[in-house]
C-alpha atoms as a PDB file:
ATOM      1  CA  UNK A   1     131.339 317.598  90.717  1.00  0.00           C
ATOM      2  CA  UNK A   2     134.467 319.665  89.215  1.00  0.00           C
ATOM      3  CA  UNK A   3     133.077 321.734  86.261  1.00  0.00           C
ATOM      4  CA  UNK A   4     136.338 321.296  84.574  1.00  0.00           C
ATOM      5  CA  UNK A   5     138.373 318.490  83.376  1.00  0.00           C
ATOM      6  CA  UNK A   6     139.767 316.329  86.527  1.00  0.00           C
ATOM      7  CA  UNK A   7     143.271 316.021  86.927  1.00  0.00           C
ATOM      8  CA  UNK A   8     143.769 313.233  88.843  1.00  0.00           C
ATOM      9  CA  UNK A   9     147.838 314.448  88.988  1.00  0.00           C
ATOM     10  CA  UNK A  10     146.841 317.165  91.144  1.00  0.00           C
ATOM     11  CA  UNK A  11     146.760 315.255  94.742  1.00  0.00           C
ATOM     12  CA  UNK A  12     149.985 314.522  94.139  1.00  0.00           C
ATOM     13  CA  UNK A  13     151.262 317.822  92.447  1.00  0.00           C
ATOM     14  CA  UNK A  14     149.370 319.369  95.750  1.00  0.00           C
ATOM     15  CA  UNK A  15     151.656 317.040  98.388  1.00  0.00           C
ATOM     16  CA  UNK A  16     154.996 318.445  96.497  1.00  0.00           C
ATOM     17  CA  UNK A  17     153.568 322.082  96.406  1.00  0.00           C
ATOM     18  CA  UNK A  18     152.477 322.145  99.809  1.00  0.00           C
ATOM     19  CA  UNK A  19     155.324 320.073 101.170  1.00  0.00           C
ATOM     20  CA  UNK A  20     152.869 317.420 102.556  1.00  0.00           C
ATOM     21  CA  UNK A  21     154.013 314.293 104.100  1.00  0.00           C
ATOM     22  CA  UNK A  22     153.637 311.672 107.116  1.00  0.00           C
ATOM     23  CA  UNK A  23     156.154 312.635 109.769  1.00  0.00           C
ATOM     24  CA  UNK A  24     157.339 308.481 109.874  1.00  0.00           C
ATOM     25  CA  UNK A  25     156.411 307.026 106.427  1.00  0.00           C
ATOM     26  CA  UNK A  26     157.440 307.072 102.973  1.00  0.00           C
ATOM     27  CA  UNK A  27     154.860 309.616 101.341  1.00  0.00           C
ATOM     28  CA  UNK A  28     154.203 309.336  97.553  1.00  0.00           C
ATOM     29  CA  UNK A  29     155.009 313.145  95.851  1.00  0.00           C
ATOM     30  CA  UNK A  30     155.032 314.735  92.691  1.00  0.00           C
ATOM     31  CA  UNK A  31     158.608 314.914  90.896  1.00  0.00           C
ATOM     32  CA  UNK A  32     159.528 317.424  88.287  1.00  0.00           C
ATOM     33  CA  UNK A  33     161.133 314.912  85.864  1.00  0.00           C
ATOM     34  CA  UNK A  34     157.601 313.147  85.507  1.00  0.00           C
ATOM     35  CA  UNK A  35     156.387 316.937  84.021  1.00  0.00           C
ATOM     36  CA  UNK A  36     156.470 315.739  80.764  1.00  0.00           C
ATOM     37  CA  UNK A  37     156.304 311.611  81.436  1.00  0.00           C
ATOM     38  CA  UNK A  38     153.024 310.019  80.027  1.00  0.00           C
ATOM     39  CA  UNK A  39     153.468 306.464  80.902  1.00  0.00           C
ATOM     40  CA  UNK A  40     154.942 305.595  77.470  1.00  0.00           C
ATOM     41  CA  UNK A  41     156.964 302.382  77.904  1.00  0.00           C
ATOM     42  CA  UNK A  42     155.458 301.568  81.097  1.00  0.00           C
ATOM     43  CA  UNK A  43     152.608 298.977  82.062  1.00  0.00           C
ATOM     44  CA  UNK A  44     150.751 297.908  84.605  1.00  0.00           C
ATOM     45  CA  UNK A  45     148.613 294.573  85.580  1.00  0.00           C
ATOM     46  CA  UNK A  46     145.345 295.594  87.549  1.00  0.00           C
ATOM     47  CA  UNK A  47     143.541 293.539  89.720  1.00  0.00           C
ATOM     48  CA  UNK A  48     139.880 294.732  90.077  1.00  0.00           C
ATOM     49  CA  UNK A  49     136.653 294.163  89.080  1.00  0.00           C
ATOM     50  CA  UNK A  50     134.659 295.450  85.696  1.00  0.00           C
ATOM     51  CA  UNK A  51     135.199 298.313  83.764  1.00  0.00           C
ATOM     52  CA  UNK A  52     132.855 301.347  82.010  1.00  0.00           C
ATOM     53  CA  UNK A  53     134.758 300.662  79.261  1.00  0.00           C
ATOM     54  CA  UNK A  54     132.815 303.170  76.989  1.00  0.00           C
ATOM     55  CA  UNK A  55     133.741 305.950  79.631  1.00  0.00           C
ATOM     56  CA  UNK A  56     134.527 308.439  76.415  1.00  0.00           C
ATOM     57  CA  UNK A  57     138.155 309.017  78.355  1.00  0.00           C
ATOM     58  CA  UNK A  58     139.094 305.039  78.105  1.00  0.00           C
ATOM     59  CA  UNK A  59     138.289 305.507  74.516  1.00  0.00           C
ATOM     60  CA  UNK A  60     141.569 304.968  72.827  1.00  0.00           C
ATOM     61  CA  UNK A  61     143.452 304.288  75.837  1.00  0.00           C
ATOM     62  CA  UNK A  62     145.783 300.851  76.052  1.00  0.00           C
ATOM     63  CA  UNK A  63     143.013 298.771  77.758  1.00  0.00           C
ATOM     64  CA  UNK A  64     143.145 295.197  77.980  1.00  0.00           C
ATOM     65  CA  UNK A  65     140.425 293.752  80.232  1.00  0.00           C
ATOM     66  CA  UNK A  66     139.851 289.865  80.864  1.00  0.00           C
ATOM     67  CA  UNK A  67     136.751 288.539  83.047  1.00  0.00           C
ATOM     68  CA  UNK A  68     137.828 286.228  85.690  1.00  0.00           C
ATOM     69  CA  UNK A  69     134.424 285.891  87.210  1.00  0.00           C
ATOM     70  CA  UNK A  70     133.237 282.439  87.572  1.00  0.00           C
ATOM     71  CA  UNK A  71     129.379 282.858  88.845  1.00  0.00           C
ATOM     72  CA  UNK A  72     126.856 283.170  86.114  1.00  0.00           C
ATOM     73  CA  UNK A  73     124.865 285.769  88.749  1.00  0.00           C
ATOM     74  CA  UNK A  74     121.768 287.769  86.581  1.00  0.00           C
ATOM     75  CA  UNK A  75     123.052 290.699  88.483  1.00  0.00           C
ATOM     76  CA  UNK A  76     125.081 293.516  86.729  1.00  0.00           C
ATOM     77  CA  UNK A  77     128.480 293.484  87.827  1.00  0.00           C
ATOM     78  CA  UNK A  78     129.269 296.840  90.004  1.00  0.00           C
ATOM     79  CA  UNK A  79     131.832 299.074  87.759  1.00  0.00           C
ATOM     80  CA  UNK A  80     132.453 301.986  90.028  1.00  0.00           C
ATOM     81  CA  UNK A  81     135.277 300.606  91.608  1.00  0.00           C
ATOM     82  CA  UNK A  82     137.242 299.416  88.487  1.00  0.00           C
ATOM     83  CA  UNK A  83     136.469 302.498  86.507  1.00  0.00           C
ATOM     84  CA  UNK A  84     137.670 304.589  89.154  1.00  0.00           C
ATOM     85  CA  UNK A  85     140.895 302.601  89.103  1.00  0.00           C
ATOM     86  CA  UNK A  86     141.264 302.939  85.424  1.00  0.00           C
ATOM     87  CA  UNK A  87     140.479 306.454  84.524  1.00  0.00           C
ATOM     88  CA  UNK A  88     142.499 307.812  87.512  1.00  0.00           C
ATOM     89  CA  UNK A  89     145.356 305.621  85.916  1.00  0.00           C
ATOM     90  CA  UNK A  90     144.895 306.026  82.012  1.00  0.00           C
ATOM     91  CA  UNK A  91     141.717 308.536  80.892  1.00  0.00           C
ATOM     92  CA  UNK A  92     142.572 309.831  78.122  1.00  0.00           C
ATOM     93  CA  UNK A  93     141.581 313.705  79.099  1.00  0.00           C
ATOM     94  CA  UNK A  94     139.152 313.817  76.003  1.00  0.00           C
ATOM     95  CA  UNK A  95     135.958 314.502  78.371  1.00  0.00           C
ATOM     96  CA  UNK A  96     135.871 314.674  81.654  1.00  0.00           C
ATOM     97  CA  UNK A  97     139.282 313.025  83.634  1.00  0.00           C
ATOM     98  CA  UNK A  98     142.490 312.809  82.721  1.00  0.00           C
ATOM     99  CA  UNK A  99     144.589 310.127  84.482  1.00  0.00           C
ATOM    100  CA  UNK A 100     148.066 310.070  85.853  1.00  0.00           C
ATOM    101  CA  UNK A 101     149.929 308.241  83.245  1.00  0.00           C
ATOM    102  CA  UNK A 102     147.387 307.944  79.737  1.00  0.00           C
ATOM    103  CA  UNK A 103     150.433 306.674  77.561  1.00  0.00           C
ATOM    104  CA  UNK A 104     150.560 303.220  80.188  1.00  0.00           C
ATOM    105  CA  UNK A 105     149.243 299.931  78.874  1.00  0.00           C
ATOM    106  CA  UNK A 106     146.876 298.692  81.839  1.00  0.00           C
ATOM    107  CA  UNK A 107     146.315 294.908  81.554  1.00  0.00           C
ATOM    108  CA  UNK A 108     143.001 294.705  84.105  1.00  0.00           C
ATOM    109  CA  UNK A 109     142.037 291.206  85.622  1.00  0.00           C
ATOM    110  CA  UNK A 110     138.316 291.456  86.161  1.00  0.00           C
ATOM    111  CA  UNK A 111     137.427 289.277  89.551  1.00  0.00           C
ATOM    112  CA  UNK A 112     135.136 290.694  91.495  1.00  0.00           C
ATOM    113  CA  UNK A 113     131.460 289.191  91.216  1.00  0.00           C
ATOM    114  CA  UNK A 114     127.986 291.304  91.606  1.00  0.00           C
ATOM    115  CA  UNK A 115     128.326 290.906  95.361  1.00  0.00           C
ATOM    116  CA  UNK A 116     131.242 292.911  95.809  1.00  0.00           C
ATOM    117  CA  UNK A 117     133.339 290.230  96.557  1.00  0.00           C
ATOM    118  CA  UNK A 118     136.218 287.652  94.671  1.00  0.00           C
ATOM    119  CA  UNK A 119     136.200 284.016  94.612  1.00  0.00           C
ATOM    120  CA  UNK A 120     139.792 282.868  95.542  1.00  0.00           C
ATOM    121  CA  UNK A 121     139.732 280.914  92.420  1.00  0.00           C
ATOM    122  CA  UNK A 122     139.720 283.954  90.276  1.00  0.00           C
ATOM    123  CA  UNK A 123     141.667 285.640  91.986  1.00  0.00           C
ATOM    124  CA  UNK A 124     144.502 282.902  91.468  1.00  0.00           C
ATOM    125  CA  UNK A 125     143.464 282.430  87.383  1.00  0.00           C
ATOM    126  CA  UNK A 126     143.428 286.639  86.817  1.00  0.00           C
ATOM    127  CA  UNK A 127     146.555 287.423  88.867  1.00  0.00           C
ATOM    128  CA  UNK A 128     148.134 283.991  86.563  1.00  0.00           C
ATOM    129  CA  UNK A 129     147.244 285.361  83.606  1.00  0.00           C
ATOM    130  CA  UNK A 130     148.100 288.921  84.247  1.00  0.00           C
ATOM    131  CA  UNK A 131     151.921 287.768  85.364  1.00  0.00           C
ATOM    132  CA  UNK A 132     151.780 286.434  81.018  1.00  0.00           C
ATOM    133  CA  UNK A 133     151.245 290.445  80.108  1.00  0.00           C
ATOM    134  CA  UNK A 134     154.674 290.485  81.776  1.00  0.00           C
ATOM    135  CA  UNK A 135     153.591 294.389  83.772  1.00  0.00           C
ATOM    136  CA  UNK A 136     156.394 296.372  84.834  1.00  0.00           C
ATOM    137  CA  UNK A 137     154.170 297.395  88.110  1.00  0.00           C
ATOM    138  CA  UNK A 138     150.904 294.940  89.642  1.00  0.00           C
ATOM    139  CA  UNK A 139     148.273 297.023  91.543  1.00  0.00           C
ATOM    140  CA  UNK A 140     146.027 295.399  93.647  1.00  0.00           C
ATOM    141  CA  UNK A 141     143.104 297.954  94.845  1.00  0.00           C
ATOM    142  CA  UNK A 142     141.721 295.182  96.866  1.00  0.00           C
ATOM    143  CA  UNK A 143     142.108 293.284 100.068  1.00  0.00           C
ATOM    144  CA  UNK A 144     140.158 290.375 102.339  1.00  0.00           C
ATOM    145  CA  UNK A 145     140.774 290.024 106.416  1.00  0.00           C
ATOM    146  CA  UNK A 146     141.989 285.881 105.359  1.00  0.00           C
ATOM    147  CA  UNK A 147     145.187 284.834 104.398  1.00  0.00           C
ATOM    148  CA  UNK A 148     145.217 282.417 101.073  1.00  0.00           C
ATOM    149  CA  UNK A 149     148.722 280.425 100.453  1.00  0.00           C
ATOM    150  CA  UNK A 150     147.056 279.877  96.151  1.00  0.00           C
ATOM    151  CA  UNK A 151     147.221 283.886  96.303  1.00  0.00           C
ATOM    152  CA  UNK A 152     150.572 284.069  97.517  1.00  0.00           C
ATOM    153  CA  UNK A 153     151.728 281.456  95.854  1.00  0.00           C
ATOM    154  CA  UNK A 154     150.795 283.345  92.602  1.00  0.00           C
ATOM    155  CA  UNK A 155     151.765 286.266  93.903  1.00  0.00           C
ATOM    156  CA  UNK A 156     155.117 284.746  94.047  1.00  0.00           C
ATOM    157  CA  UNK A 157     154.999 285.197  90.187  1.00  0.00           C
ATOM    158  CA  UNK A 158     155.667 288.959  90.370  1.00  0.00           C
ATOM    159  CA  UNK A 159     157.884 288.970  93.617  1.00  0.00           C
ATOM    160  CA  UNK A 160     160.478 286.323  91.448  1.00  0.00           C
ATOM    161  CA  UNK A 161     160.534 289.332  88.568  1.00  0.00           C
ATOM    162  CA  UNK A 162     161.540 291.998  91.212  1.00  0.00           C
ATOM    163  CA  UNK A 163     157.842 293.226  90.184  1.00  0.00           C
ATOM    164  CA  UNK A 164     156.613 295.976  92.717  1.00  0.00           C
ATOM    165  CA  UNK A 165     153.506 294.612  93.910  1.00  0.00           C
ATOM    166  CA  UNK A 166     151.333 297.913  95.611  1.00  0.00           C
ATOM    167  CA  UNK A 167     148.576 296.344  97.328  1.00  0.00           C
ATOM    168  CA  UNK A 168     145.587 298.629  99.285  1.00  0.00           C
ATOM    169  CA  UNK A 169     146.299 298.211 103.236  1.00  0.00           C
ATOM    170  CA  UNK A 170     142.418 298.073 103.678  1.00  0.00           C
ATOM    171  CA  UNK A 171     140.026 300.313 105.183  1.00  0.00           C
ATOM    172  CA  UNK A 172     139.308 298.712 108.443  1.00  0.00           C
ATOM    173  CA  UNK A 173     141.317 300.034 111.560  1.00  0.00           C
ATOM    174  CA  UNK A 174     141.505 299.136 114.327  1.00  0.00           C
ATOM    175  CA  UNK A 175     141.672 295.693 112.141  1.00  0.00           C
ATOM    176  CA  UNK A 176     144.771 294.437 110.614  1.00  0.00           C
ATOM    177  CA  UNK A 177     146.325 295.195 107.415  1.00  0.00           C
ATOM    178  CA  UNK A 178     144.721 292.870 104.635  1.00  0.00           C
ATOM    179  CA  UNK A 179     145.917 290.439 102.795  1.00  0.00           C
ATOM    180  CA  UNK A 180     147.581 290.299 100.513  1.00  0.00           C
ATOM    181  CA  UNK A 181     148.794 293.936 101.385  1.00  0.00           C
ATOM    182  CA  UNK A 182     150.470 292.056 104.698  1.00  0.00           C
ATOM    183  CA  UNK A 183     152.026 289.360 102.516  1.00  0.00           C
ATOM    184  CA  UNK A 184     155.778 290.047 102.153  1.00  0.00           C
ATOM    185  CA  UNK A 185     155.956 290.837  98.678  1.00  0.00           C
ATOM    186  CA  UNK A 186     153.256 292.981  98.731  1.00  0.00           C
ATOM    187  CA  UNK A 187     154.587 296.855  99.191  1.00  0.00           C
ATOM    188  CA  UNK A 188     151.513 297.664 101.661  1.00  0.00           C
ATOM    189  CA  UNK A 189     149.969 301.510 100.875  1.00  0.00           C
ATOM    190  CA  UNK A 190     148.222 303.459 103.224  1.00  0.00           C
ATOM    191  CA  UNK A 191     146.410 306.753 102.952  1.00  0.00           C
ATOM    192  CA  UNK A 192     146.658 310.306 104.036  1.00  0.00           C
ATOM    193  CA  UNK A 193     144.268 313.271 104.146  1.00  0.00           C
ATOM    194  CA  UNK A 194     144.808 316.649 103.170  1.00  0.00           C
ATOM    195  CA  UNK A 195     147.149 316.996 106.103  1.00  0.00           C
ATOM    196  CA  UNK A 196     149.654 314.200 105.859  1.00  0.00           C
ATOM    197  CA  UNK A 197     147.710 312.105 108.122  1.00  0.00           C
ATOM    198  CA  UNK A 198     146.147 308.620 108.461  1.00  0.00           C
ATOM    199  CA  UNK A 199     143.170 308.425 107.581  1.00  0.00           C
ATOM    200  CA  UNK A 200     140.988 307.345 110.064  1.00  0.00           C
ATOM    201  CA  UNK A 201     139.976 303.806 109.040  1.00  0.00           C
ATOM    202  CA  UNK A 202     143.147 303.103 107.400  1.00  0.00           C
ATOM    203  CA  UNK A 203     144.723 299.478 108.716  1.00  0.00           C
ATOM    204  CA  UNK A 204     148.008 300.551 109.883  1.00  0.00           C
ATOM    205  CA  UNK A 205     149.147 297.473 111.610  1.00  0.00           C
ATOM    206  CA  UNK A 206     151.808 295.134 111.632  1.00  0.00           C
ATOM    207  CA  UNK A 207     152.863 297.595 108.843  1.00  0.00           C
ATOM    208  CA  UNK A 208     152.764 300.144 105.753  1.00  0.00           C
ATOM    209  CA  UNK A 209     155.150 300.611 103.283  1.00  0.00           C
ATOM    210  CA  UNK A 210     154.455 303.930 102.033  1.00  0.00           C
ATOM    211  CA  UNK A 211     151.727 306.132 101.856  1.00  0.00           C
ATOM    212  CA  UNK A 212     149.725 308.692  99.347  1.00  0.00           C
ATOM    213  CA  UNK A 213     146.455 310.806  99.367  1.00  0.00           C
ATOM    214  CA  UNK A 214     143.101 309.278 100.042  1.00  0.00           C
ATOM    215  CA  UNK A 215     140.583 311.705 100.301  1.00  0.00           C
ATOM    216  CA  UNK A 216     138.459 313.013  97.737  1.00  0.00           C
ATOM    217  CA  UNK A 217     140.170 312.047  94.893  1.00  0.00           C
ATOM    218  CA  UNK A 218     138.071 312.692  91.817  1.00  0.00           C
ATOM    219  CA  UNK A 219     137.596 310.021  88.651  1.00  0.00           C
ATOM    220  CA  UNK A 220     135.066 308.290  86.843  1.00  0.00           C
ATOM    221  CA  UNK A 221     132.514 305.882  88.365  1.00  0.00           C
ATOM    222  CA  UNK A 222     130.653 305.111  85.231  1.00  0.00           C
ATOM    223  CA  UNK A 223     130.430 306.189  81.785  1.00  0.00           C
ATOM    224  CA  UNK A 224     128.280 309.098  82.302  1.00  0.00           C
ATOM    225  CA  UNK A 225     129.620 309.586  86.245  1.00  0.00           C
ATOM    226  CA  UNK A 226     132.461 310.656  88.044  1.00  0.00           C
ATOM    227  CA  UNK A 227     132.549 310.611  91.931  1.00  0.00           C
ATOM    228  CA  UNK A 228     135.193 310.763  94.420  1.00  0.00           C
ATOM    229  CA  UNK A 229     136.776 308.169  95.930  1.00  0.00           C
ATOM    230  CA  UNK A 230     138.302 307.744  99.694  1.00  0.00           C
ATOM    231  CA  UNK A 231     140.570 305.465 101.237  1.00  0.00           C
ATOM    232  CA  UNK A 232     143.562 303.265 100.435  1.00  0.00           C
ATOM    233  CA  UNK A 233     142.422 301.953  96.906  1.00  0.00           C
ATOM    234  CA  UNK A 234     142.284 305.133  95.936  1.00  0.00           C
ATOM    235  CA  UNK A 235     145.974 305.776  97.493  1.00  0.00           C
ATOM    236  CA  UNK A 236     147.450 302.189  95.715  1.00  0.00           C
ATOM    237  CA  UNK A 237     146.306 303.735  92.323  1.00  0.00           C
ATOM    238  CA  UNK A 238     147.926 307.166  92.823  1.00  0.00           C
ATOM    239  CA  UNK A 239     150.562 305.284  94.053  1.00  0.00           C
ATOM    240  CA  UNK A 240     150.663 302.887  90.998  1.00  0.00           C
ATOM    241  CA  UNK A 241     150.185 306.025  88.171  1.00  0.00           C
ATOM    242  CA  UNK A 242     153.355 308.111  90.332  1.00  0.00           C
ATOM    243  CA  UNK A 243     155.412 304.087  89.813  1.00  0.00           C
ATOM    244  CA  UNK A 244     153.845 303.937  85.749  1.00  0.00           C
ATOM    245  CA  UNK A 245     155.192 307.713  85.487  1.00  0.00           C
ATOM    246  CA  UNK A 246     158.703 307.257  87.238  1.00  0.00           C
ATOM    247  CA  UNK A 247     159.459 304.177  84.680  1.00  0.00           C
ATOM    248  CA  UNK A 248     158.433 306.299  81.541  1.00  0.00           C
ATOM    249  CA  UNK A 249     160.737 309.301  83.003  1.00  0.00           C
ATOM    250  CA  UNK A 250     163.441 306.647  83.023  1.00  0.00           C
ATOM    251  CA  UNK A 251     162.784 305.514  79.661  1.00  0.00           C
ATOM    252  CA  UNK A 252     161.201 302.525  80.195  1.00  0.00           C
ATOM    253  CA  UNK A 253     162.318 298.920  80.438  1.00  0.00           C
ATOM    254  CA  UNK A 254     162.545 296.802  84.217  1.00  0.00           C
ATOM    255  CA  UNK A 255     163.412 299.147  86.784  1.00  0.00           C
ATOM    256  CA  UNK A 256     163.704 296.956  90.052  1.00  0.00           C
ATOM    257  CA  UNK A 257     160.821 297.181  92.599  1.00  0.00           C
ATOM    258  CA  UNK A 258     163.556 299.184  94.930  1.00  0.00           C
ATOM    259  CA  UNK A 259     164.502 301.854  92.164  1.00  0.00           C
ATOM    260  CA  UNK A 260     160.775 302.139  91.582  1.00  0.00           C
ATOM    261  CA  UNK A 261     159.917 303.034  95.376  1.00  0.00           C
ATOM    262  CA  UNK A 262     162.424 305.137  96.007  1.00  0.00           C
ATOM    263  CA  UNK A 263     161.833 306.986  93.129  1.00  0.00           C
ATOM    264  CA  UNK A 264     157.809 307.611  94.223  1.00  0.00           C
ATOM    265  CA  UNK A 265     158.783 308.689  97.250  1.00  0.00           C
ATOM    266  CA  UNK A 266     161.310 310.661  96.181  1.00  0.00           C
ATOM    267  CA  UNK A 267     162.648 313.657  97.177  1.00  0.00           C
ATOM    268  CA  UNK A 268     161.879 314.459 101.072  1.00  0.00           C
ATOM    269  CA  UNK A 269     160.518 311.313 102.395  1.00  0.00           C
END
């Protein structure tokens, strides 16, 4: 584990230093006019599953979380994945991570149950009431091999709102890209290594959108833990923080999903 505070700017700050990006797809970078950005003025709607809350860097931070969960399981929901989401997006910087944009307002739809998986059901009721927070961005770190028309069809919320909509490609290759990261108003995210490449097991096929760093990407796990994470959930959040960053720069408001991916990937790619 870093001995000092984690950054979790710097895979993308390294990308624009070092000039790193896929030769053939849009690569997420660092931009100088986000330098001073916070995420003021800028929110985002989260899709996940429960959250350390009392992580001492969400203390303070613009955290709304709603449990969509509909099983009454005795098992303790898993929080790695959601906390890992949140602080790389919003920790405050007080302890031990400091995310990408701390100023944002994340609105997180808890849906995942102790099994590691989401009923399709929640999924429908946490993505409904996320599209009433009214997010500039939606970030879905998540992804099954089945298509579901109720998913899309509340998907079609966001996609009506010129709302980007960065979904995680999946993890899974040779295999498909998930769903709903292959659903057409999803903007599909892939992730690269150190190099600019694929990784390995990232689902590629029929298509990604753009792509940002996957590999070792440091954040919290739990309140007293931070771990890092691999693979394209970890590349939708950067992703989504670089998006919550570009709208503060801009001074907030309802940038359209097009101005908002051009300006991630923006300059060089």
């Amino acid at each position: 584990m870093p001995h000092s505070l984690i950054d979790a700017r710097e895979p993308l700050w390294r990308l624009a230093r070092e000039r790193i990006a896929h030769p053939d797809l849009p690569t997420v970078t660092w931009r100088a006019i986000w330098d001073t950005a916070e995420g003021i003025g800028a929110s985002a709607g989260v899709l996940d599953g429960a959250v350390a809350v009392e992580h001492p860097d969400l203390v303070g931070a613009k955290l709304t979380v709603r449990r969509y969960v509909s099983a009454t399981a005795l098992a303790p929901l898993d929080v790695a994945h959601a906390t890992h989401t949140v602080t790389t997006l919003v920790g405050q910087g007080a302890a031990r991570v400091r995310g990408i944009a701390p100023g944002a307002h994340l609105f997180v739809a808890s849906v995942v149950g102790p099994d590691g998986t989401a009923d399709s059901g929640d999924v429908v009721a946490g993505l409904r009431w996320l599209a009433t927070c009214e997010p500039t961005i939606l970030v879905i770190p998540l992804g099954n091999a089945h298509d579901d028309p109720d998913i899309t069809d509340a998907l079609a919320l966001f996609a009506q709102r010129d709302i980007p909509i960065f979904v995680a490609a999946g993890n899974s290759y040779p295999a498909s890209v998930q769903f709903p990261a292959r659903d057409a108003s999803a903007i599909a995210t892939g992730a690269i290594d150190e190099r600019g490449e694929l990784l390995m097991s990232c689902c590629r096929e029929p298509r990604l959108d753009l792509v940002a760093p996957g590999m070792r990407i440091w954040a919290a796990i739990a309140a007293d833990r931070e771990q890092p994470g691999n693979g394209t959930s970890t590349a939708c959040t950067l992703t989504a923080g670089a998006a919550l960053l570009a709208v503060s720069a801009a001074g907030g408001g309802r940038p359209s999903r097009d101005s908002i991916v051009a300006s991630v990937c923006a300059p060089g790619t």
